[in-house]
Protein backbone atom coordinates (compact mmCIF):
# COMPACT_ATOMS: atom_id res chain seq x y z
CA UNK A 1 82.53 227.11 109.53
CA UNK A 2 81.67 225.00 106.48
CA UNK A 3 79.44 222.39 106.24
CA UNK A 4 81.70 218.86 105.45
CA UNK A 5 80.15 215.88 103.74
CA UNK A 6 81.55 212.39 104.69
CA UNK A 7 81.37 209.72 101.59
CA UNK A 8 81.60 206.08 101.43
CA UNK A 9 81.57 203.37 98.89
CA UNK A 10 79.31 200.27 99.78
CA UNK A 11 79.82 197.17 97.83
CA UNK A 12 77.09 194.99 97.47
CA UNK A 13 77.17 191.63 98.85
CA UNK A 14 77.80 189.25 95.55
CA UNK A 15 80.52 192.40 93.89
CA UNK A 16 82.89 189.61 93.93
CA UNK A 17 80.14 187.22 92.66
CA UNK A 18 79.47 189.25 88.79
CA UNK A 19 80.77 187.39 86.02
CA UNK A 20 82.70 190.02 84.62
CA UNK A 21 84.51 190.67 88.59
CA UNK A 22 85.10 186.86 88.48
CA UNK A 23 86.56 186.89 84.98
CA UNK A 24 89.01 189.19 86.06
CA UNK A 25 90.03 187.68 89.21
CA UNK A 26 90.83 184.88 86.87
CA UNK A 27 93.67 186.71 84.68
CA UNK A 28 97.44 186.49 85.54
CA UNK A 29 97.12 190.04 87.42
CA UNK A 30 93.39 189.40 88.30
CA UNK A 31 93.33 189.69 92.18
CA UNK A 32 95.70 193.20 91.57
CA UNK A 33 93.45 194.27 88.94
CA UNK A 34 90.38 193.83 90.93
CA UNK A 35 91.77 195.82 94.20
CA UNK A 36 93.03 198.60 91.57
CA UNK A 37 89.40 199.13 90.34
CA UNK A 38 88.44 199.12 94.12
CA UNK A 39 90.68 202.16 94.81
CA UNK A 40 89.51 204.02 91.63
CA UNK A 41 85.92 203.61 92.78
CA UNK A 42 86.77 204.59 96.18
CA UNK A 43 88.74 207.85 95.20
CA UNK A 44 86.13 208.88 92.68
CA UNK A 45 83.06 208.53 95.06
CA UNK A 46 82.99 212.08 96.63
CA UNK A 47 83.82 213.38 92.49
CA UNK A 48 80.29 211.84 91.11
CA UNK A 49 81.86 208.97 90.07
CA UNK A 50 84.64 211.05 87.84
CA UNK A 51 88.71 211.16 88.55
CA UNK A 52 91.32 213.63 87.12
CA UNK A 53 94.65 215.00 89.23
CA UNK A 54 93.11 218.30 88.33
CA UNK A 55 90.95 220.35 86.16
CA UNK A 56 94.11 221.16 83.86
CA UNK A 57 95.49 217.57 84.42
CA UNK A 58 94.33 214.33 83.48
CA UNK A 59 95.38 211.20 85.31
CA UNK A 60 98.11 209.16 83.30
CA UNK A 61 98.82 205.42 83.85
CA UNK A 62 101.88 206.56 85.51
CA UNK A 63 100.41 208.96 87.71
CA UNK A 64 97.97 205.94 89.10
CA UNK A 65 100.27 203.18 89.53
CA UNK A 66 102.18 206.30 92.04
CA UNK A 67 98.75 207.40 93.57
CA UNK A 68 97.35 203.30 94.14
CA UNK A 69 101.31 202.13 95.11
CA UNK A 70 100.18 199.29 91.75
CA UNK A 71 103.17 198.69 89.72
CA UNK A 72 102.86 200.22 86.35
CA UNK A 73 102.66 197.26 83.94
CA UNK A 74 99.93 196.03 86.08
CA UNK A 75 97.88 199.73 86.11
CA UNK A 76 98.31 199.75 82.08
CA UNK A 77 96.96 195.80 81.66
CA UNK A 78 94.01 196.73 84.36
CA UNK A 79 93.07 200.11 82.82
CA UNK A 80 93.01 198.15 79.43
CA UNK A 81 90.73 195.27 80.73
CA UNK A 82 88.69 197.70 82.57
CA UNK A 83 87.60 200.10 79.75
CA UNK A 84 86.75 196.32 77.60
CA UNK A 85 84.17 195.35 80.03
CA UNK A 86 82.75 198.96 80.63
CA UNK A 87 83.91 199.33 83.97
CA UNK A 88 85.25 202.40 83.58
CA UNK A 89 85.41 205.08 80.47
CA UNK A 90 87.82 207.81 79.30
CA UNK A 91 86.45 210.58 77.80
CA UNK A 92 87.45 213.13 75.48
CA UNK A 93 89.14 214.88 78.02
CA UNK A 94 91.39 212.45 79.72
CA UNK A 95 88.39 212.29 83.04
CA UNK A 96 88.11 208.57 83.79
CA UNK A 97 84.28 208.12 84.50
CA UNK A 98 83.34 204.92 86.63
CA UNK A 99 79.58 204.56 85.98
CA UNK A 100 78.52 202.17 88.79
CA UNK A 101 79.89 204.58 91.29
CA UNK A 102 76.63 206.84 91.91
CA UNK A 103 74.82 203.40 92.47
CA UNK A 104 76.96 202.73 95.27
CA UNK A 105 77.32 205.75 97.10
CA UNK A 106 76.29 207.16 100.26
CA UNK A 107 76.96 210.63 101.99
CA UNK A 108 75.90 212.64 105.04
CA UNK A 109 77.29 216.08 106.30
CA UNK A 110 78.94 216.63 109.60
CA UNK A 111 75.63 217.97 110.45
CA UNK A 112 74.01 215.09 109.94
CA UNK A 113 76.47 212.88 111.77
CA UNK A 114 76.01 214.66 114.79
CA UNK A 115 72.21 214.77 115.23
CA UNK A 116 72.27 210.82 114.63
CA UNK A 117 74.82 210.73 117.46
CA UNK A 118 73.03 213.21 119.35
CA UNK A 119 69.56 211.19 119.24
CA UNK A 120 71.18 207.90 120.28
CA UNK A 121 72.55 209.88 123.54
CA UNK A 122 69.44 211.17 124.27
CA UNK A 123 67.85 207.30 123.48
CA UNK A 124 70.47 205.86 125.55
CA UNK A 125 69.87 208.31 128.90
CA UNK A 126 66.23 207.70 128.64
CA UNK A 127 66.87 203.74 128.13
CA UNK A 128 68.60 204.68 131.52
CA UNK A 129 66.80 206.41 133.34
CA UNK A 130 64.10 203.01 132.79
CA UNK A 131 66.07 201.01 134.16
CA UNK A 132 67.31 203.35 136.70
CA UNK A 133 63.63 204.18 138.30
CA UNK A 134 63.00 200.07 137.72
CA UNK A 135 65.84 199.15 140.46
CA UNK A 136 65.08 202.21 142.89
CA UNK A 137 61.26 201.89 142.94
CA UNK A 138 60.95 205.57 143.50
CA UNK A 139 57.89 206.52 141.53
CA UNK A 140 54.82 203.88 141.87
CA UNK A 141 53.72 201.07 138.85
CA UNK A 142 51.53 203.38 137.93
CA UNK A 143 53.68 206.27 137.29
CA UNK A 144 56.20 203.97 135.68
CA UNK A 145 54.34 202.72 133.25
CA UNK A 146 53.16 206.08 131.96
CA UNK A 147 56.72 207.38 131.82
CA UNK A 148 57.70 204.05 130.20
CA UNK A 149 54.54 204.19 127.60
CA UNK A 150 55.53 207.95 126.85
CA UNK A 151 59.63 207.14 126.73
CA UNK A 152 58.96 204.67 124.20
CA UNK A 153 56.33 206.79 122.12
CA UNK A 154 59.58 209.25 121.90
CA UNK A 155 61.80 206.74 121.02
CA UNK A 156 59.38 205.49 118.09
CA UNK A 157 59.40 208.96 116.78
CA UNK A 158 63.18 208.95 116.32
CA UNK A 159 63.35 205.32 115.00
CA UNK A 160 60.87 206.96 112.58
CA UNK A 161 63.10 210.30 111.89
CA UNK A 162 65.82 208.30 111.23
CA UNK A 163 63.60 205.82 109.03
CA UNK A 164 62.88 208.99 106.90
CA UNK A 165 66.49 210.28 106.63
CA UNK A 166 67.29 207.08 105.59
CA UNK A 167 64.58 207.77 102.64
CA UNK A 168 65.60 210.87 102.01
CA UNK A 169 69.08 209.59 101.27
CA UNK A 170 68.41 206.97 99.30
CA UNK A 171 66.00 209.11 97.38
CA UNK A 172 68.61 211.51 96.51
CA UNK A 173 71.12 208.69 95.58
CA UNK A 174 68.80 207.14 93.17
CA UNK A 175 68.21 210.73 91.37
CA UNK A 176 71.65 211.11 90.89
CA UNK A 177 71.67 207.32 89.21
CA UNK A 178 70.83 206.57 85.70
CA UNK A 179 69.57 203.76 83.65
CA UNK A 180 73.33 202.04 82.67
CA UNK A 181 73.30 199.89 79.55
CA UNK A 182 75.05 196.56 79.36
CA UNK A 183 78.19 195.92 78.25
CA UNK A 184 78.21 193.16 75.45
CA UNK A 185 79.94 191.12 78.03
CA UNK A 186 77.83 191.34 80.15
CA UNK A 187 75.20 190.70 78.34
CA UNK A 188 77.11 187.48 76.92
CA UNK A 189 77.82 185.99 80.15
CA UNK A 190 73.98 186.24 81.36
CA UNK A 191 72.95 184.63 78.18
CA UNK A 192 75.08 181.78 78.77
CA UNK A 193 74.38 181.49 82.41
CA UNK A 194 70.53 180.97 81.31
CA UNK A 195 72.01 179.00 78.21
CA UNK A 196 69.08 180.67 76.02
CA UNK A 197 71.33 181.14 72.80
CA UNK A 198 70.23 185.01 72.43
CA UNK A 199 73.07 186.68 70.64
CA UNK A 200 74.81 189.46 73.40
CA UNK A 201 76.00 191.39 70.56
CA UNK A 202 72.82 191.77 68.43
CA UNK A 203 71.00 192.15 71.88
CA UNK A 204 73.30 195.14 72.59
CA UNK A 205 73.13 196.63 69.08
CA UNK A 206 69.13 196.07 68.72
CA UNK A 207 68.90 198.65 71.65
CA UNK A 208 71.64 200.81 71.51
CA UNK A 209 69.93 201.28 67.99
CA UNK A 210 66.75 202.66 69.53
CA UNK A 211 68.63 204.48 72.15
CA UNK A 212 68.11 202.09 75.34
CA UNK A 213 64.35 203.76 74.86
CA UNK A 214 61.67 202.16 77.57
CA UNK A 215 64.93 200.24 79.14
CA UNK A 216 64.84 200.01 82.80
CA UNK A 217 66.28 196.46 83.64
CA UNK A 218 68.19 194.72 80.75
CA UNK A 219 68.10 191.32 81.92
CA UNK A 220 64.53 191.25 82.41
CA UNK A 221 64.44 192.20 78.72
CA UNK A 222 66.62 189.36 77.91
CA UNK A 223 64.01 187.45 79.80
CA UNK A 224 61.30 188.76 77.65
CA UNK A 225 63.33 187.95 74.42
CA UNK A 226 63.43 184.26 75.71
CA UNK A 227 59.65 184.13 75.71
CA UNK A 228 59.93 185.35 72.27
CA UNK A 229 62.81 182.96 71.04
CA UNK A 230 61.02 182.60 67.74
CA UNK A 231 60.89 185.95 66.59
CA UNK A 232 63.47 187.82 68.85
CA UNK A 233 63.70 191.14 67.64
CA UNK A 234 59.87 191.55 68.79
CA UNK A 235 59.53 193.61 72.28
């Protein structure tokens, strides 16, 4: 019997909160738009972040206001808006990519699933038993507290397995993720939130210049081009 992997999508806790979420809400269609990119992201998260009906078949506007239930004039606007603030991509083959997918992903096989459910039966008959032996008094103090001392020493090893699957996970996720450069919007809307005047589009175009070389957190760059206000091309 095959192995099968379970996938979810976890949205962090200020999604709603980005400027360029927000922006959207605010349009006509916003609140529609919004759920619409919710669905893509959720149906492309066991596909590394890709969609496409098929391998021969590309999705069409049509075919995604039918899959989502999103009426079609709606589906055309969002995929528009989406694609201008680099939300989501087409490439030359039809595949709609949605970058921030791989940074929100988890996963875990069947396998895994049921040794975590496993280890929190076996935790939950030796919680048990504890109590269990505390009401009857059948072994002495002495006795008890041994078993208890031991009990928990187990129990601190699993906390700790399940500490490092947790790693392991996490680990893998972040392999899979890549360094994902700013939209100009993006950029534009941080600017202005820190009021600092740097231009988002020569920002963008400085590094997409160089390649995005040495680039691991964009706004801390923009943070570093503050402190260089004066001569802003410096890093």
């Amino acid at each position: 019997m095959s192995e099968k992997r379970y996938y979810w999508l976890k949205l962090p806790t200020d999604f709603f909160k980005r400027h360029d979420v927000n922006f959207i809400k605010s349009l006509p269609n916003g609140p529609e738009i919004a759920l619409f990119y919710i669905e893509l992201m959720a149906e492309s998260v066991g596909h590394d972040g890709e969609l496409r009906f098929s391998k021969e078949i590309p999705y069409t506007n049509k075919m995604l206001a039918s899959v989502t239930n999103t009426p079609e004039e709606v589906v055309d606007e969002a995929m528009k808006t989406l694609q201008e603030f680099g939300l989501i991509k087409i490439d030359k083959k039809g595949t709609i990519v949605i970058p921030r997918v791989l940074k929100m992903v988890g996963s875990a096989s069947n396998s895994d699933a049921a040794q975590r459910q496993r280890r929190c039966r076996e935790k939950k008959k030796e919680r048990d038993k504890m109590s269990q032996k505390s009401v009857t008094g059948v072994t002495d103090n002495v006795t008890k507290d041994n078993e208890s001392i031991e009990i928990e020493k187990e129990l601190e090893k699993e906390l700790e397995k399940d500490i490092e699957i947790d790693k392991r996970e996490s680990k893998e996720r972040k392999s899979r993720s890549h360094f994902e450069p700013p939209t100009v919007e993006e950029v534009y809307f941080y600017c202005e939130e820190r009021h600092n005047g740097i231009d988002a589009q020569r920002f963008v175009d400085y590094y997409t210049a160089r390649g995005w070389k040495n680039v691991t957190d964009w706004k801390a760059q923009i943070r570093v081009w503050e402190s260089k206000i004066t001569a802003p091309y410096e890093t």
